[in-house]
Protein backbone atom coordinates (compact mmCIF):
# COMPACT_ATOMS: atom_id res chain seq x y z
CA UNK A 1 75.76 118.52 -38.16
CA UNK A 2 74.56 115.38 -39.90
CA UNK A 3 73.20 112.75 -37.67
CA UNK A 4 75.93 110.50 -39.18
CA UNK A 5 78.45 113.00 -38.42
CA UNK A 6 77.43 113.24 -35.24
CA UNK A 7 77.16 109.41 -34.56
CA UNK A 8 81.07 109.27 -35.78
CA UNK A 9 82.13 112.19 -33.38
CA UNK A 10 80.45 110.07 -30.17
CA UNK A 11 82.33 106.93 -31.21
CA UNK A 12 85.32 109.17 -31.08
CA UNK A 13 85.14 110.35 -27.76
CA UNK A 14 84.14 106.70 -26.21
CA UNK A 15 87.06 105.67 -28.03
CA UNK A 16 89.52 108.54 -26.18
CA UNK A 17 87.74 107.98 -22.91
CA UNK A 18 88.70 104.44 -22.98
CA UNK A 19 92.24 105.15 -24.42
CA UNK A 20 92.89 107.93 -21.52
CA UNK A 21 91.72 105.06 -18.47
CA UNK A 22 94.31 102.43 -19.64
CA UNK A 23 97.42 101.41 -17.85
CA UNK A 24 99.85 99.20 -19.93
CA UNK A 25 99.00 95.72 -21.12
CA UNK A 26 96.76 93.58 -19.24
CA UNK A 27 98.03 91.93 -16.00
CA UNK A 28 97.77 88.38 -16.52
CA UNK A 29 95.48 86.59 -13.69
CA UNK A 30 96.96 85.57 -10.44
CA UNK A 31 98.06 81.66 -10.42
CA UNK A 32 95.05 79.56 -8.64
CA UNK A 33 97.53 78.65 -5.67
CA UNK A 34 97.32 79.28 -1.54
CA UNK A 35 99.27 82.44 -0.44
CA UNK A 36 102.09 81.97 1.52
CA UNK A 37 100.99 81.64 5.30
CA UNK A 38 102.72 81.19 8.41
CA UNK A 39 106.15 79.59 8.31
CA UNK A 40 106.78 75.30 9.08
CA UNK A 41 108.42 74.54 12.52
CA UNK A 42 110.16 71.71 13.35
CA UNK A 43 111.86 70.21 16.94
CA UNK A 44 113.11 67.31 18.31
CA UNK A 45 110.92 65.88 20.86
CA UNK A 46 112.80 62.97 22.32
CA UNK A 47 112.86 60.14 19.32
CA UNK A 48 110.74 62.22 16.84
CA UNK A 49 111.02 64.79 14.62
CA UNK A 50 107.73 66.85 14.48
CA UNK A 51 106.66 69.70 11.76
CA UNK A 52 104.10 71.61 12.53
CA UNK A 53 102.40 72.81 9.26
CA UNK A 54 99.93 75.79 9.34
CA UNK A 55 97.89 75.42 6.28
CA UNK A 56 96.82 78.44 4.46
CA UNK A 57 94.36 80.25 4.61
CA UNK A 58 93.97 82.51 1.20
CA UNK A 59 94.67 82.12 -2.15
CA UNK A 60 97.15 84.26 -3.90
CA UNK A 61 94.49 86.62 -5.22
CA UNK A 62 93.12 87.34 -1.40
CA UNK A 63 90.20 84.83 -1.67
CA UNK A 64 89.33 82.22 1.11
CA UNK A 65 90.87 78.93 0.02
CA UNK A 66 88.08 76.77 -0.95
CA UNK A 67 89.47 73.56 0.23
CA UNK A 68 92.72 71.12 -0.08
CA UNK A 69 92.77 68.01 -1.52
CA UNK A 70 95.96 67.17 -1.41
CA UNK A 71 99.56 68.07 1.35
CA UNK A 72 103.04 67.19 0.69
CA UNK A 73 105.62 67.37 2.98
CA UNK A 74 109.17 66.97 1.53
CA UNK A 75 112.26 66.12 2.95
CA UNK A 76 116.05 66.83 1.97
CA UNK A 77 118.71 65.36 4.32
CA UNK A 78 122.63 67.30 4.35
CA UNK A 79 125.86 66.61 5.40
CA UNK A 80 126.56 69.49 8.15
CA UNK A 81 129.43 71.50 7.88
CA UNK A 82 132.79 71.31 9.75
CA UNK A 83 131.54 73.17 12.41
CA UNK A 84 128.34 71.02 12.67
CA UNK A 85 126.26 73.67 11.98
CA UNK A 86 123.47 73.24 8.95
CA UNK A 87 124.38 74.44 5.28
CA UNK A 88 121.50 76.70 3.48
CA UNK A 89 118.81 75.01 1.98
CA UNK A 90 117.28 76.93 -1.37
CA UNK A 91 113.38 75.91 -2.62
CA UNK A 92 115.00 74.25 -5.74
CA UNK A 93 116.56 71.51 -3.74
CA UNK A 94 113.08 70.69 -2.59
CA UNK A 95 112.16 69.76 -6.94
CA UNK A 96 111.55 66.02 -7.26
CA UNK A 97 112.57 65.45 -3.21
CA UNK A 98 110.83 62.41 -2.01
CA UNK A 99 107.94 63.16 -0.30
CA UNK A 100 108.18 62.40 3.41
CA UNK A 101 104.37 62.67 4.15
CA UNK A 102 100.96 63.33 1.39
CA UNK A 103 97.97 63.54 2.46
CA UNK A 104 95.23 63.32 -0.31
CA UNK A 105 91.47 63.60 0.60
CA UNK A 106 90.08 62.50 -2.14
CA UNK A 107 90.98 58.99 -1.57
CA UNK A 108 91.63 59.60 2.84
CA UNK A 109 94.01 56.83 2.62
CA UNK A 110 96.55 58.66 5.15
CA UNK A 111 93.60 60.95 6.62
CA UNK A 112 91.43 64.08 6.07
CA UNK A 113 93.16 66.96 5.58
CA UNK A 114 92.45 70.02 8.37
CA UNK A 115 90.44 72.71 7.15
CA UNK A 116 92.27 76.17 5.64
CA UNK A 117 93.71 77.80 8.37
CA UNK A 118 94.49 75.05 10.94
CA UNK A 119 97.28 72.99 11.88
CA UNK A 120 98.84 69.56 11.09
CA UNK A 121 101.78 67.80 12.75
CA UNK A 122 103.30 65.61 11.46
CA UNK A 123 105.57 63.40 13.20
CA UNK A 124 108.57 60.88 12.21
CA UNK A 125 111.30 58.89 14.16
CA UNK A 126 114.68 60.51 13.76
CA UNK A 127 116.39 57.49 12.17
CA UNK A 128 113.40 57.26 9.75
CA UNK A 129 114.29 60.94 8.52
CA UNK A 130 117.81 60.67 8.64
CA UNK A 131 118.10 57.46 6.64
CA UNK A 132 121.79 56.49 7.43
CA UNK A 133 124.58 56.87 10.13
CA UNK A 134 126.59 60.23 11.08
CA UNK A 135 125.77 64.01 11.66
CA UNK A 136 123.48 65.60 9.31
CA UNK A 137 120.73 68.16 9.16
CA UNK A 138 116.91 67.32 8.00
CA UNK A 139 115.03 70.36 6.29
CA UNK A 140 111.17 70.33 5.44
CA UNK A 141 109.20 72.20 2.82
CA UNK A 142 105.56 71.82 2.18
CA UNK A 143 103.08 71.92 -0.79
CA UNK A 144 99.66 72.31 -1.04
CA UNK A 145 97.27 70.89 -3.68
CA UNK A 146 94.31 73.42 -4.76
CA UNK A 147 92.24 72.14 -7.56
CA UNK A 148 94.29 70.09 -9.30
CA UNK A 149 97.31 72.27 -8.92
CA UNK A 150 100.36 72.37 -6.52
CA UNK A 151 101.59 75.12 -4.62
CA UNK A 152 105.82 75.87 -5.03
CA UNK A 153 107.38 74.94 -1.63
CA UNK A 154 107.05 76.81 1.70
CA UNK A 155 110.61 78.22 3.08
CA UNK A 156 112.50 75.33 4.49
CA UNK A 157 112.95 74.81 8.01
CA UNK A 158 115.58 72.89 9.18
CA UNK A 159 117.05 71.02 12.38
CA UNK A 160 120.04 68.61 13.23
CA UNK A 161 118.85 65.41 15.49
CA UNK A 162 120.90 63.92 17.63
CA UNK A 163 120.76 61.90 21.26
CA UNK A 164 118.22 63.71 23.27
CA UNK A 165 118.85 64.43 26.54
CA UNK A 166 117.25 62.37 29.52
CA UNK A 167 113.87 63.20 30.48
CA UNK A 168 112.93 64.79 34.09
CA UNK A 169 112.23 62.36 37.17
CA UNK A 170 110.11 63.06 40.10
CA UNK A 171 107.83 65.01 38.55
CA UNK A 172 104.93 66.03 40.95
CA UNK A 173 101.58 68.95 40.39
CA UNK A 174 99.67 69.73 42.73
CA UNK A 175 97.03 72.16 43.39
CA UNK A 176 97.56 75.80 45.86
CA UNK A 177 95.74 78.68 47.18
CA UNK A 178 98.14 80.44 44.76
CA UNK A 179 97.98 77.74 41.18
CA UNK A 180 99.62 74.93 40.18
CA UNK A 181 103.09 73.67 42.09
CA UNK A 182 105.08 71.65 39.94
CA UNK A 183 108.14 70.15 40.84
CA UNK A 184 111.05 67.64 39.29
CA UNK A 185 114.31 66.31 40.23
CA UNK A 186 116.90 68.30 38.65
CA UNK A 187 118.52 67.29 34.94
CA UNK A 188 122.30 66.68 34.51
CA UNK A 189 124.54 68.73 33.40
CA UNK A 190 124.29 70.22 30.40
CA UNK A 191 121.00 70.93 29.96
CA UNK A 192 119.47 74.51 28.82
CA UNK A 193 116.40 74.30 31.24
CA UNK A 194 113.28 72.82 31.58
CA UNK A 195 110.32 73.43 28.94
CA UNK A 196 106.51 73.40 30.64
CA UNK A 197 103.41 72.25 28.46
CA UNK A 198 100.15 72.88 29.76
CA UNK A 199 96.99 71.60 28.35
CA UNK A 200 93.26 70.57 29.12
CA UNK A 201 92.20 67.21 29.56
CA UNK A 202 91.81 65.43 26.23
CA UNK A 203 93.63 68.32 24.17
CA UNK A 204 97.35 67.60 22.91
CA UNK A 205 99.83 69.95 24.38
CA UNK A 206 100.91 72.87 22.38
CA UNK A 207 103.71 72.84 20.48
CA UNK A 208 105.19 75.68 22.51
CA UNK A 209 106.18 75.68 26.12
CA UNK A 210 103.89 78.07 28.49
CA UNK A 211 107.43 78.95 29.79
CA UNK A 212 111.09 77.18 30.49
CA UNK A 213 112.91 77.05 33.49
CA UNK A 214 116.27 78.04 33.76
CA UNK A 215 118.93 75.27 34.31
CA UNK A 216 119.41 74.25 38.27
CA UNK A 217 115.85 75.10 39.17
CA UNK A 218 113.19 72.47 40.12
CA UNK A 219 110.19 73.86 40.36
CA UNK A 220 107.90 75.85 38.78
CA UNK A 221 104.37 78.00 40.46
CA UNK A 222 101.71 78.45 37.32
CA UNK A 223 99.39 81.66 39.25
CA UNK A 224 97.86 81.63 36.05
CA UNK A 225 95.77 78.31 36.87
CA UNK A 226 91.80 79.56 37.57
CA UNK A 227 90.33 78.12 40.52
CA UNK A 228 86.79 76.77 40.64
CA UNK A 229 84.38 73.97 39.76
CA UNK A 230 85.88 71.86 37.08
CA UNK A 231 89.05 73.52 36.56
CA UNK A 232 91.58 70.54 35.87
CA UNK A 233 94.95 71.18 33.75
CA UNK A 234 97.73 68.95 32.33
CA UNK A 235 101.03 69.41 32.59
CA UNK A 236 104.19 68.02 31.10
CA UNK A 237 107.87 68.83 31.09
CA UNK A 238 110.79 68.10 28.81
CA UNK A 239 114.53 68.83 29.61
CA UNK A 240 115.97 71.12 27.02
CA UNK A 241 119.19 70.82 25.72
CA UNK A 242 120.73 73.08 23.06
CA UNK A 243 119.87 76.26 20.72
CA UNK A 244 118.25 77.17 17.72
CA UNK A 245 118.68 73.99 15.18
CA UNK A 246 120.58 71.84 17.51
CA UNK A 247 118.29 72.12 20.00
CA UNK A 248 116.84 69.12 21.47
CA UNK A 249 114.09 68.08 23.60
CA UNK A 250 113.48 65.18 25.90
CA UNK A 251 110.98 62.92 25.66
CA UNK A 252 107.91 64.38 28.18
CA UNK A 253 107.94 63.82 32.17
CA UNK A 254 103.96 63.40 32.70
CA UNK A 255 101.11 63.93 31.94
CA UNK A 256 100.12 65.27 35.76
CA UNK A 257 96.36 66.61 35.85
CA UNK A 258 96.12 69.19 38.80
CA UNK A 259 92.33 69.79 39.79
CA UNK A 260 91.88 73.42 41.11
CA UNK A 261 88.34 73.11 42.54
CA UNK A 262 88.73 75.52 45.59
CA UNK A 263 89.47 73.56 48.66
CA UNK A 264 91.48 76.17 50.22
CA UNK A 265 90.47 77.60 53.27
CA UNK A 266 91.49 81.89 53.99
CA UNK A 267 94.23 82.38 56.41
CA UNK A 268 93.07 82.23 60.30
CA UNK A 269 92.03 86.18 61.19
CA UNK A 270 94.11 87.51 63.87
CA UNK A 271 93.71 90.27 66.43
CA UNK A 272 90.53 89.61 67.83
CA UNK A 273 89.45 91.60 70.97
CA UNK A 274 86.64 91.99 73.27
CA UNK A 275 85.21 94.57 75.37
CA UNK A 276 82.06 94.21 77.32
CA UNK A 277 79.50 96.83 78.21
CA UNK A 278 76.18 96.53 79.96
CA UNK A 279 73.96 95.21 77.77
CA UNK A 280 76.35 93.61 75.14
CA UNK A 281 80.07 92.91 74.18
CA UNK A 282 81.66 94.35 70.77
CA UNK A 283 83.92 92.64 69.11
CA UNK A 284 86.89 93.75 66.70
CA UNK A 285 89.44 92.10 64.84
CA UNK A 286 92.24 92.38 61.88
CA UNK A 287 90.81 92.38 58.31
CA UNK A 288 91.71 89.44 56.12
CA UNK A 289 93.99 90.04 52.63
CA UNK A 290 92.49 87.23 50.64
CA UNK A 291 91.89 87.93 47.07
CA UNK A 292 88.31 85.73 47.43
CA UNK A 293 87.20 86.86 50.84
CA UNK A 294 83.68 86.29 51.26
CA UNK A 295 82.96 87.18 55.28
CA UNK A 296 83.71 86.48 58.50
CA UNK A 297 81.61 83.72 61.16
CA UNK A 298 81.65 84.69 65.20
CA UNK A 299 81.29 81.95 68.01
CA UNK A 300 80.91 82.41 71.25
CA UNK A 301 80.72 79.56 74.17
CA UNK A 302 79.79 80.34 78.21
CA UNK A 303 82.67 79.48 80.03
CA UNK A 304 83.98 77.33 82.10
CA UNK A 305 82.61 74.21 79.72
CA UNK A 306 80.40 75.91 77.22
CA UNK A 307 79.97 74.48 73.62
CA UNK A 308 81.22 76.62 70.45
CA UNK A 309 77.90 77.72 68.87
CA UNK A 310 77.60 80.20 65.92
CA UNK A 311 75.99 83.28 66.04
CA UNK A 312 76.08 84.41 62.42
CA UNK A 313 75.26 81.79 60.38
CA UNK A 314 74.84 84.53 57.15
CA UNK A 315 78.12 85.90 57.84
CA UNK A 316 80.02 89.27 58.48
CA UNK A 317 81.41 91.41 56.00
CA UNK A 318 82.85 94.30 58.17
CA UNK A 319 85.58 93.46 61.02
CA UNK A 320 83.53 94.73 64.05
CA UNK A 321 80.99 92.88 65.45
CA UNK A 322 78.23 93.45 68.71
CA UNK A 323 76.56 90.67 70.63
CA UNK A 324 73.49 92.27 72.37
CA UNK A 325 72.59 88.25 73.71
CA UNK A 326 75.33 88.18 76.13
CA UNK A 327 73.56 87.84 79.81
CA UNK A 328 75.23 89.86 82.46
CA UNK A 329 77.00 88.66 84.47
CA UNK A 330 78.38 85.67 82.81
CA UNK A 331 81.69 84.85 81.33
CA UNK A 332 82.17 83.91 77.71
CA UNK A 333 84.58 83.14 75.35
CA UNK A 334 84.51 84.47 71.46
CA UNK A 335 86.23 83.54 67.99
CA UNK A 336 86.15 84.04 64.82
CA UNK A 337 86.70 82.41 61.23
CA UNK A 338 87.30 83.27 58.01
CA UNK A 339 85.30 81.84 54.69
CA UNK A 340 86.04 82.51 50.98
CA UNK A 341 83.68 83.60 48.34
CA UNK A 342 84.00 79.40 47.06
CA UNK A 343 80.58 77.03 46.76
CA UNK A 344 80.34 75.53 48.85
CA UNK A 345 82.47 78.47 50.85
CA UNK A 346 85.82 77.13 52.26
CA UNK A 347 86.04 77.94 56.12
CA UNK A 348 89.38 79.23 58.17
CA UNK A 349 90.67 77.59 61.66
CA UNK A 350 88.82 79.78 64.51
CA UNK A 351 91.16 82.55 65.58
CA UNK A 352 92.86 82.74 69.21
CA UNK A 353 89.58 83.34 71.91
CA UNK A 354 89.13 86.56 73.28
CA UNK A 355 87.67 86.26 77.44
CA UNK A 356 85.04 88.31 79.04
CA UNK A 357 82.84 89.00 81.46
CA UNK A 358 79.66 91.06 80.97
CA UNK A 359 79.01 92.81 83.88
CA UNK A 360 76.11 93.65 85.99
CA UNK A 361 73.78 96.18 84.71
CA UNK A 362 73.82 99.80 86.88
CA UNK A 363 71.41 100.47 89.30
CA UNK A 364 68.89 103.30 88.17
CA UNK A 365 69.21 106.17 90.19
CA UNK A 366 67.32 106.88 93.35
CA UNK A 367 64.14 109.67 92.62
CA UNK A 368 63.83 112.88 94.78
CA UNK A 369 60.88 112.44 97.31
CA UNK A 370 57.80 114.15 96.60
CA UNK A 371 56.32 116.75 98.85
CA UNK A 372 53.28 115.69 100.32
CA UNK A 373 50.26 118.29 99.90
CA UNK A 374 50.63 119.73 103.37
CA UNK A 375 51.91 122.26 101.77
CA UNK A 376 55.75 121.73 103.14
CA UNK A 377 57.89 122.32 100.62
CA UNK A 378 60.58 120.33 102.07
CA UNK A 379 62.57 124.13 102.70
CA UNK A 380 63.56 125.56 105.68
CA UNK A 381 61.11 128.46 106.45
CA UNK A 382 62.05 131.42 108.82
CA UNK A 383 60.66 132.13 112.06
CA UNK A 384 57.93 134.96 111.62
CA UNK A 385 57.08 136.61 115.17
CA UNK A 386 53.70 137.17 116.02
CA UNK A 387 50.66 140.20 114.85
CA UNK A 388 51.71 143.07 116.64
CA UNK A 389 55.18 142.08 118.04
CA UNK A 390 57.98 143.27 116.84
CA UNK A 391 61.15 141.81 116.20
């Protein structure tokens, strides 16, 4: 074979190889816009309507978003239907829709937009959004703006305002051995339950209730609350009133900061008893259920008008104890206390005393006399008759 020949026989096969890997016509390339992320919400709080707007995370093609310049949040108001409840809202209503909110960052004139993946809220009074008199339902879709293009509209989401019920009165938090107490007058009738929002100082409350109440209740125990050294939380609570997009919150009872630095002391132990021996008294007593028990602290006082003094200063850890100081013969009095595994350690009430008397150390026993060397050996010996006589 010719080296042409065999030049056009090699183009040949590159030429099949190539034909045999392809798929149909070329995909065209993905559209430079964010991928859909997670869905708008939107509730009454009180007076305002507030949309909470995740922002995206990922392009359409699965790479990081590379920034926003540019949100738009848009707004389409409906009658509601006879039955009050909201008609369906389709993405083309949203085309042209006056835009309720934009945010651009190249200019900041509203703000700077959060970064890919976070949240904004955006909030607006109710008669704002409505923009006119008699029932109707609001519904939000957002865009986002990626280099110089726009995204289509997120899925709508959409609510119907109205009066919101009255907030909650007498509402208290305090801190417990066992969390945060919270408690409220009750809400009229009417009224779903009662939402809870907890927070940290400085941090805005979520946009979700830790948990809600039922209806008729008036109170609420958070044993989720950590105890310790600069452990503070916020609360606030909102009557709820409502379901799905009629539902309606109140505007917030609160903020109440609880501090749960320990300060609470293990229960009093119980049971204590006493029983003397020469030489010492041991003592025993009920062991403590506290989640944080760090020991136990024994005090003893000489009756009749002894002082309280504290023989173990480094605590116990078991719940039997022996004092080998006691002087015999005297009469004391014992209790004990409870501390928790805090820092500075939180100390119990001294249990009910326990009375006792040491007594008197035994006499040793009386030794056997010693023979003296006169050979006696302290036994009776028999008469022997003398030499040469018989018996």
């Amino acid at each position: 074979m010719t080296p042409a020949a065999r030049r056009i026989l090699l183009l040949l096969l590159a030429v099949s190889v190539v034909a045999c890997g392809k798929k149909g016509p070329p995909r065209p390339p993905l559209p430079p816009i964010p991928a859909e992320g997670p869905p708008l919400e939107v509730r009454q709080a009180g007076g305002l309507i507030e949309v909470r707007i995740p922002l995206p995370a990922r392009m359409v093609d699965g790479t990081a978003v590379p920034g926003f310049t540019g949100l738009r949040l848009e707004r389409v108001v409906q009658s509601v239907g006879p039955d009050g409840a909201p008609r369906a809202v389709h993405r083309r209503q949203f085309d042209g829709a006056p835009a309720a909110l934009e945010l651009m960052a190249d200019d900041g004139a509203i703000g700077v937009l959060p970064a890919p993946g976070q949240v904004y809220l955006h909030q607006e009074e109710v008669d704002a959004a409505l923009d006119g008199p008699g029932p109707a339902a609001v519904s939000y879709a957002a865009r986002f703006l990626v280099r110089r293009r726009w995204s289509p509209p997120t899925p709508a989401v959409t609510l119907v305002p109205g009066e919101a019920p009255p907030a909650p009165s007498g509402f208290q938090a305090e801190a417990t051995g066992d969390g945060a107490r919270l408690s409220w007058s009750p809400v009229g009738e009417g009224i779903q339950g009662t939402a809870v929002y907890r927070s940290r100082p400085g941090q805005p409350f979520p946009f979700h209730p830790m948990t809600v109440v039922a209806a008729g209740e008036s109170g609420f125990l958070d044993p989720t609350a950590a105890q310790g050294p600069g452990q503070v939380y916020t609360y606030e609570i909102r009557a709820v009133l409502g379901e799905g997009a009629r539902r309606r919150l109140s505007a917030p009872a609160g903020p109440q900061a609880v501090d749960m630095t320990d300060r609470f002391p293990p229960a009093t132990p119980r049971g204590l008893t006493a029983l003397a021996r020469p030489g010492g008294v041991d003592l025993f007593w009920v062991p403590s259920d506290e989640g944080d028990l760090g020991g136990y602290r024994v005090y003893r006082r000489e009756l009749p008008d002894g002082d309280w003094q504290l023989l173990t200063p480094a605590g116990v850890q078991k719940t039997a104890w022996s004092d080998l100081e006691a002087a015999a013969g005297r009469r004391y009095a014992y209790a004990i206390s409870a501390v928790d595994q805090a820092d500075p350690p939180n100390e119990s009430e001294r249990s009910v005393p326990s009375e006792i008397t040491v007594p008197q150390a035994a006499p040793p026993p009386q030794e056997a006399p010693v023979p003296e060397e006169t050979g006696e050996t302290g036994l009776e010996q028999p008469d022997t008759p003398p030499a040469g006589e018989r018996p």
